[in-house]
N, C-alpha and C. Protein backbone atom coordinates (compact mmCIF):
# COMPACT_ATOMS: atom_id res chain seq x y z
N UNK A 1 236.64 26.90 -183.70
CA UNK A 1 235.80 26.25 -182.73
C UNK A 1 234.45 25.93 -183.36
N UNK A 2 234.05 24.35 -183.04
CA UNK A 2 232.91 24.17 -183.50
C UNK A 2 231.68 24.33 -182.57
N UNK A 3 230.52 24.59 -183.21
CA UNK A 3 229.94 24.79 -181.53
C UNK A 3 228.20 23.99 -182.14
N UNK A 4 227.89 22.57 -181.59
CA UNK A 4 227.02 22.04 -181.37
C UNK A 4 225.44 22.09 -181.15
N UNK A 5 224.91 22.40 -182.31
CA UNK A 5 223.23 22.46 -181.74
C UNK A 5 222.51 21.97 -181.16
N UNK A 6 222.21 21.73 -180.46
CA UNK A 6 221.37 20.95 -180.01
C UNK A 6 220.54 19.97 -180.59
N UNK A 7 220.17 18.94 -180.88
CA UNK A 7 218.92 18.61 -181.61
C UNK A 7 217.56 18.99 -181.13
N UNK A 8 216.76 19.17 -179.65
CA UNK A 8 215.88 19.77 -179.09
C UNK A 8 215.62 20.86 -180.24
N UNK A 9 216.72 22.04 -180.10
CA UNK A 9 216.38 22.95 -181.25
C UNK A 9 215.70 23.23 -182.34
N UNK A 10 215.83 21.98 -182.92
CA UNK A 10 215.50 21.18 -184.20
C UNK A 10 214.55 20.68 -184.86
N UNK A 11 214.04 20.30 -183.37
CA UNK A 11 212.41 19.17 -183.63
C UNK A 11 211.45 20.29 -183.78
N UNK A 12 210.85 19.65 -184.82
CA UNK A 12 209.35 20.47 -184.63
C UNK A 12 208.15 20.05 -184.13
N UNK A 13 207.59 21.10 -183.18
CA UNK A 13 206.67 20.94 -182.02
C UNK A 13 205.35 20.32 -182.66
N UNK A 14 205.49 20.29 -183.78
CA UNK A 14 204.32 19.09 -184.36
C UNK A 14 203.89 17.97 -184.93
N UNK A 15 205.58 17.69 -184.99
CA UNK A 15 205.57 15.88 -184.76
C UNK A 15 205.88 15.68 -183.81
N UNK A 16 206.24 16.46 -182.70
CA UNK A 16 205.31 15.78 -181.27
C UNK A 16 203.74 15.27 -181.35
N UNK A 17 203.05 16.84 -182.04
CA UNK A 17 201.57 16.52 -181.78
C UNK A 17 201.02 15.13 -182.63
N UNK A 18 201.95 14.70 -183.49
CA UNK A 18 202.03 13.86 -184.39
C UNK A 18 201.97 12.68 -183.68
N UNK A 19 203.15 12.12 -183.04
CA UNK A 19 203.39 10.72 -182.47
C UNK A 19 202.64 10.70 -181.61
N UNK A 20 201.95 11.98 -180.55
CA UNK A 20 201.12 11.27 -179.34
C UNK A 20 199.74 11.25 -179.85
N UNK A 21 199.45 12.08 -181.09
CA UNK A 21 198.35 11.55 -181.78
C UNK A 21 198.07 9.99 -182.11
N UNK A 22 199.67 9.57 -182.86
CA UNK A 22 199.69 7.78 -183.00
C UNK A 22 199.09 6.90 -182.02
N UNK A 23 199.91 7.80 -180.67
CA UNK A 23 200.12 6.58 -179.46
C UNK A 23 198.49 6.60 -179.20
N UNK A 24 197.86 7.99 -179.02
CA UNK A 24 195.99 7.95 -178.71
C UNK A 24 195.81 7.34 -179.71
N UNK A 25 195.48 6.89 -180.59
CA UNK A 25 195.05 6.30 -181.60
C UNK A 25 194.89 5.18 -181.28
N UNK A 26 196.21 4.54 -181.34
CA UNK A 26 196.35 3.06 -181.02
C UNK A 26 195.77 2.64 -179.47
N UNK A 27 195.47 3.48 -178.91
CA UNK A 27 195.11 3.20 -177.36
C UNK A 27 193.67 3.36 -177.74
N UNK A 28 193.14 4.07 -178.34
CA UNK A 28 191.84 4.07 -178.64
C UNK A 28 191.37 2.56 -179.50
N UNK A 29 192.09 2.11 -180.21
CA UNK A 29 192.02 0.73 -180.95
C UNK A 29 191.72 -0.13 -180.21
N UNK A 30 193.00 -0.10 -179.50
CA UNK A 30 193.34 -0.86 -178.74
C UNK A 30 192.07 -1.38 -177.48
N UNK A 31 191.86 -0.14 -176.94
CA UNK A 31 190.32 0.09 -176.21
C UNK A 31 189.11 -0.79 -176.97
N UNK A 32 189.15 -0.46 -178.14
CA UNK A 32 188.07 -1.10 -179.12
C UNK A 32 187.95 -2.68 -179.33
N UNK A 33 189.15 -2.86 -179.97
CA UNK A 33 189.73 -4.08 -180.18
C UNK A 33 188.99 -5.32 -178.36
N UNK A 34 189.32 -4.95 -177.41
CA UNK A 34 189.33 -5.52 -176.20
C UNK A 34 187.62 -5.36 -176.02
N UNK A 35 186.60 -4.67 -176.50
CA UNK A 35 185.73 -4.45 -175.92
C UNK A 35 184.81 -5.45 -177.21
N UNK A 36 185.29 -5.46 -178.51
CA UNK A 36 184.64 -6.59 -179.12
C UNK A 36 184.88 -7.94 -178.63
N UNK A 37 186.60 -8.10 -178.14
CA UNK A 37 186.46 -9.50 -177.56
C UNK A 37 185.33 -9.79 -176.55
N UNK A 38 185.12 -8.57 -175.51
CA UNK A 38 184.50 -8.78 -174.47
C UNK A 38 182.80 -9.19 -174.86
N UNK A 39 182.55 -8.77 -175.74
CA UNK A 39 181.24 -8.88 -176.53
C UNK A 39 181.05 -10.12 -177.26
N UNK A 40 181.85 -10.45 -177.59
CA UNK A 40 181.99 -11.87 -178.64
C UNK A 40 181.50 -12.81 -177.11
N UNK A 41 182.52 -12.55 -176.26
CA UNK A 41 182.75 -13.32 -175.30
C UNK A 41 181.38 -13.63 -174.36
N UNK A 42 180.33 -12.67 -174.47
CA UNK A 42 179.24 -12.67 -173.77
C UNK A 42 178.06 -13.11 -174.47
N UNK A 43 178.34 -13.08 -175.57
CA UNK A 43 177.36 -13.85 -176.48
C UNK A 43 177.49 -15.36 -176.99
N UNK A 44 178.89 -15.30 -176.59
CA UNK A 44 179.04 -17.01 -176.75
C UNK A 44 178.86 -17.27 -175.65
N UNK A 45 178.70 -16.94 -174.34
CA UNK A 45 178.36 -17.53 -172.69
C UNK A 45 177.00 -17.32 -172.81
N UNK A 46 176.05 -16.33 -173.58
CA UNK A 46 174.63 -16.55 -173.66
C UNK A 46 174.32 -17.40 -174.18
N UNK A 47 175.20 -17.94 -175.45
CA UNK A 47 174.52 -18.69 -176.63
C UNK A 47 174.67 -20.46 -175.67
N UNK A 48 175.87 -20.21 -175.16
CA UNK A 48 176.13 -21.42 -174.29
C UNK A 48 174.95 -22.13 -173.21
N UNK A 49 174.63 -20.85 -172.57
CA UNK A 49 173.90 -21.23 -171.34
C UNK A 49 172.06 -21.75 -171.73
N UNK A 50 172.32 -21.41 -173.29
CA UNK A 50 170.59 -21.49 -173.90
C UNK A 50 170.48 -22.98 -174.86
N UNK A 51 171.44 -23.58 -174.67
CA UNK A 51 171.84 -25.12 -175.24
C UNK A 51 171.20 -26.22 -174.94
N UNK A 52 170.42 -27.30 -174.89
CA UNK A 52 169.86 -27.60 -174.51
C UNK A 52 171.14 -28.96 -174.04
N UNK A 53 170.65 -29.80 -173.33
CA UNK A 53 171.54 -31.32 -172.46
C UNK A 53 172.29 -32.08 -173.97
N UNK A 54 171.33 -32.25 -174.78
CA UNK A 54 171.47 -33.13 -176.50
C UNK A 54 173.00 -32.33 -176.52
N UNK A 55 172.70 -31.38 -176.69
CA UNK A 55 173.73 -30.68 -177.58
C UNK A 55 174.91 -30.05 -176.66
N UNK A 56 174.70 -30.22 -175.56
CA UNK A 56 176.00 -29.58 -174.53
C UNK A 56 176.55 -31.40 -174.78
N UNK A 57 175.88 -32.42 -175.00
CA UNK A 57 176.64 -33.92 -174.89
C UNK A 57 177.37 -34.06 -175.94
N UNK A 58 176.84 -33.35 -177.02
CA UNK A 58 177.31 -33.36 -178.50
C UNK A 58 179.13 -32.44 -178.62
N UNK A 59 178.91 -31.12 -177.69
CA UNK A 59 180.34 -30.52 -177.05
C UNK A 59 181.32 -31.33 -176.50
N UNK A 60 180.71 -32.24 -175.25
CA UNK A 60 181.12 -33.22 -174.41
C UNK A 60 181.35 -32.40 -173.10
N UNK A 61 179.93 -31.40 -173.27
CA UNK A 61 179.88 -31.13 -171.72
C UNK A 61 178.93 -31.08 -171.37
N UNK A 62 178.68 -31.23 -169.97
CA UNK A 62 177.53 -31.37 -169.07
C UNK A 62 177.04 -29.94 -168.79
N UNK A 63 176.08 -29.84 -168.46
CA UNK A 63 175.38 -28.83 -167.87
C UNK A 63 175.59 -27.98 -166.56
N UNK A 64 176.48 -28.89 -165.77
CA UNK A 64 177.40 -28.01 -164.80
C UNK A 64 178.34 -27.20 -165.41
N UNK A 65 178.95 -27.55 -166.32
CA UNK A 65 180.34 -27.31 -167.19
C UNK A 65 179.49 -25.97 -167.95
N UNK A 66 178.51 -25.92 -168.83
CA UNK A 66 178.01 -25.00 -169.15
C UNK A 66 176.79 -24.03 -168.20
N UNK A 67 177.11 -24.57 -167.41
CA UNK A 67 176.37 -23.05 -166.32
C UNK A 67 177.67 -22.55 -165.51
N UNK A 68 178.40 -23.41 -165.34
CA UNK A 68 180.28 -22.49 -164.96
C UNK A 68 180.59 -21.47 -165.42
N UNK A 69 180.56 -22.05 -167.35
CA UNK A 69 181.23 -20.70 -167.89
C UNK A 69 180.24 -19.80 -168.12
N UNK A 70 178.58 -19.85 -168.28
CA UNK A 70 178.13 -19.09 -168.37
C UNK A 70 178.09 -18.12 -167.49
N UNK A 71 178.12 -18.44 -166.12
CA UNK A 71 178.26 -17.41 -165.05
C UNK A 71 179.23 -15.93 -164.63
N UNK A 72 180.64 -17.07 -165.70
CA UNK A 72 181.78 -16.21 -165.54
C UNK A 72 181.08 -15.00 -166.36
N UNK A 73 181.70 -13.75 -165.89
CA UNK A 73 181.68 -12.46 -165.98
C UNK A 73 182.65 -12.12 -167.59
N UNK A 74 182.03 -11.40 -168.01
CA UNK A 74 182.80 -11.48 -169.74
C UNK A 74 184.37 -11.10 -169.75
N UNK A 75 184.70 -10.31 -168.63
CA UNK A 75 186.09 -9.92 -168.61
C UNK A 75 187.14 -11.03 -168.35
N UNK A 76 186.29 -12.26 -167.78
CA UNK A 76 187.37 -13.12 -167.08
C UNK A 76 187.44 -14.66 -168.49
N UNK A 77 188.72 -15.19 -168.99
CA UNK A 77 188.74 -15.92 -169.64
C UNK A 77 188.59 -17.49 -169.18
């Protein structure tokens, strides 16, 4: 009779601590990663809204068009 180990048995309890170390990691990046977009994103709606008429015409937008997006809130695309 053969009799089956388990694999549970097997694993060691610290490449668990291993992979959910990965997964925080990457969620921490990940966190990071999203908060430079959000930053990029608020400095190009500052840099936008400080443009003068010449040069929003030179884009081919009006000054409604650039007080729109400047208003938007940095989270929203």
């Amino acid at each position: 009779m053969v009799v089956a180990m388990s694999s549970l048995a097997l694993e060691n309890p610290i490449s668990h601590i291993h992979v959910w170390r990965q997964i925080a990691l990457r969620c921490v990046l990940s966190a990071l990663q999203r908060l430079e977009v959000y930053g990029e994103r608020a400095r190009s709606r500052r840099q936008l809204a400080s443009l003068d008429h010449r040069l929003l015409m030179d884009l081919g937008l009006t000054q409604a068009d650039a007080l729109a997006e400047s208003e938007k809130p940095f989270w929203k695309v």
